[in-house]
N, C-alpha and C. Protein backbone atom coordinates (compact mmCIF):
# COMPACT_ATOMS: atom_id res chain seq x y z
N UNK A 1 26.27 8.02 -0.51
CA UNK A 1 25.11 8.60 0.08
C UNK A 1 25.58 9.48 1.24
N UNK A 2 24.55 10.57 1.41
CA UNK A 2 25.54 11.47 2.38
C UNK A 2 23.89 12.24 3.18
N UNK A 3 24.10 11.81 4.94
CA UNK A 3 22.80 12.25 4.79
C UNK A 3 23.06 13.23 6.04
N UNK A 4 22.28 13.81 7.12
CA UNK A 4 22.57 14.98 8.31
C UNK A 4 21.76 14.64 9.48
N UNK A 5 22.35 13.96 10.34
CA UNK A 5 20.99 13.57 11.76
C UNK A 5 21.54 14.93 12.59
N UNK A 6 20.71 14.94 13.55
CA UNK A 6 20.33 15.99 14.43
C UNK A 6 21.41 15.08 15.63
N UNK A 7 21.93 15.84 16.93
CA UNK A 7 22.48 15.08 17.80
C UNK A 7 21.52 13.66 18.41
N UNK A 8 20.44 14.33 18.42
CA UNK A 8 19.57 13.31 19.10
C UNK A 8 19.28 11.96 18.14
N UNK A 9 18.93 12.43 16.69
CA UNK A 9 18.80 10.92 16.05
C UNK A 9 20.48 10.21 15.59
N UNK A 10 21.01 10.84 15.82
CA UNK A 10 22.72 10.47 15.99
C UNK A 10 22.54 9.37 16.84
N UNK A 11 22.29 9.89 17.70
CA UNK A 11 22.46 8.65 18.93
C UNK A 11 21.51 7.78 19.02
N UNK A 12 20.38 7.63 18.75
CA UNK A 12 19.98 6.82 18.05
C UNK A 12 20.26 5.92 17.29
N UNK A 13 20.21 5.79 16.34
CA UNK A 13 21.25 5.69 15.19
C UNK A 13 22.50 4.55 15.89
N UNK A 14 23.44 5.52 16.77
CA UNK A 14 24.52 4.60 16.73
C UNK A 14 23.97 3.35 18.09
N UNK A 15 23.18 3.45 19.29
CA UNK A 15 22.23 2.90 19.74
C UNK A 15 21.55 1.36 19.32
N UNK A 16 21.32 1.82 18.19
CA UNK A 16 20.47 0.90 17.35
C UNK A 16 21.64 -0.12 16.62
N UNK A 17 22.53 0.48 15.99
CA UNK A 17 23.90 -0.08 15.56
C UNK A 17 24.31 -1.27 16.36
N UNK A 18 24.79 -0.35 17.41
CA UNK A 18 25.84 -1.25 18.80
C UNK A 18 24.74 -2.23 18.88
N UNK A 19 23.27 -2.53 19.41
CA UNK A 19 22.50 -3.13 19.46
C UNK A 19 22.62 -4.28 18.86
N UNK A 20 22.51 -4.57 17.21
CA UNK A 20 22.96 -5.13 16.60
C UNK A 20 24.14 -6.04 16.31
N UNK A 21 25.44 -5.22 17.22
CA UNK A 21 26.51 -5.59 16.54
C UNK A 21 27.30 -5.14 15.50
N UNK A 22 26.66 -4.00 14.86
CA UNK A 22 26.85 -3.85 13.53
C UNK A 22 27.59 -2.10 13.58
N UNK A 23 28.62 -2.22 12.15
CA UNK A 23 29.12 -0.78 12.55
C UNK A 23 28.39 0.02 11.65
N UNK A 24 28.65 1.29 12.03
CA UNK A 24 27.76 2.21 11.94
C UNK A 24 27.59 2.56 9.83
N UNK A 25 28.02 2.42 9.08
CA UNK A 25 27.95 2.70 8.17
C UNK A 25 27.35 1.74 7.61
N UNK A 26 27.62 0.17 7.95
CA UNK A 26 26.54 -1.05 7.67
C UNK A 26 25.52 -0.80 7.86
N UNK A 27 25.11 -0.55 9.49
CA UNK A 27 23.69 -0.57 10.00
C UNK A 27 22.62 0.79 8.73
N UNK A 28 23.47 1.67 8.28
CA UNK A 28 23.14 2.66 7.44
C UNK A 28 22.40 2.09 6.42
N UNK A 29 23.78 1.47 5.53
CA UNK A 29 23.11 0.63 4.19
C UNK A 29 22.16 -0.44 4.57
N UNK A 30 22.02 -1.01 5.54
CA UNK A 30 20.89 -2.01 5.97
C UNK A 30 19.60 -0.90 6.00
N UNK A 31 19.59 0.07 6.74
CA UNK A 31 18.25 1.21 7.63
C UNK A 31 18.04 1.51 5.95
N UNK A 32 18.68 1.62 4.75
CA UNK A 32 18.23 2.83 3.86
C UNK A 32 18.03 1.60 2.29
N UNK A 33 18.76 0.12 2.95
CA UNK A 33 17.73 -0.49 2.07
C UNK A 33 16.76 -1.14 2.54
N UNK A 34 16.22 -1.20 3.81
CA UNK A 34 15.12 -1.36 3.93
C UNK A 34 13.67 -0.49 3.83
N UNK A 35 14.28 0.74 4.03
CA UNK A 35 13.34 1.85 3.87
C UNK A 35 12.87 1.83 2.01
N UNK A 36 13.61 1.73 1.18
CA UNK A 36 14.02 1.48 -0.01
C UNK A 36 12.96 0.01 -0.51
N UNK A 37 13.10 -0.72 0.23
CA UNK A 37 12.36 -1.93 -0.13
C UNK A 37 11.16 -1.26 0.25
N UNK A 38 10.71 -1.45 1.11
CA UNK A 38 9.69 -0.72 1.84
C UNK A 38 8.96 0.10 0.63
N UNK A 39 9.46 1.37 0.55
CA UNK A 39 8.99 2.24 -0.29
C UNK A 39 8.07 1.75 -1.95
N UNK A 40 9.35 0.76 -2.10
CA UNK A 40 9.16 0.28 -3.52
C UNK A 40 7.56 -0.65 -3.29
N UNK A 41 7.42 -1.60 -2.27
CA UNK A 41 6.52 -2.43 -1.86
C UNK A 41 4.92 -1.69 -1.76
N UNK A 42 5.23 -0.87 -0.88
CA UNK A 42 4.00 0.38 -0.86
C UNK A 42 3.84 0.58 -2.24
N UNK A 43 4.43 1.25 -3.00
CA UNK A 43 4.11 1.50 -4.30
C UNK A 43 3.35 0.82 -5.27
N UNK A 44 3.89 -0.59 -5.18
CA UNK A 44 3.55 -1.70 -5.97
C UNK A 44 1.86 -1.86 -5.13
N UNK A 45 2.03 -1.47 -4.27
CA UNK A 45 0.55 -2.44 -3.68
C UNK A 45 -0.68 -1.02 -4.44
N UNK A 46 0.07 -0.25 -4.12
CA UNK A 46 -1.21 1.30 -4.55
C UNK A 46 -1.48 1.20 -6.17
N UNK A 47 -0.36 1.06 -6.80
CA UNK A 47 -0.67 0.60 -8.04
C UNK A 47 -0.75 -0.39 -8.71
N UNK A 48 -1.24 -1.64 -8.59
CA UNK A 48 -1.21 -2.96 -8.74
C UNK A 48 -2.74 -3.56 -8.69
């Protein structure tokens, strides 16, 4: 996966990471499968 933050959500981003504990390419796959779950969940509820 290959994605483009702006400086500002960069830092963010790594912010939120350190926060955690977590390095930065983890905290990624965590942020983009939750968004992912998320997405799928919404879906299910609109059509269900």
């Amino acid at each position: 996966m290959k994605f483009v933050l702006t400086e500002q959500e960069y830092a963010d981003f790594r912010k939120a990471a350190e926060r955690l504990g977590m390095a930065h390419g983890a905290y990624a796959a965590e942020a983009a499968l939750a968004a992912a779950r998320s997405a799928v969940e919404i879906h299910l509820r609109r059509s269900g």
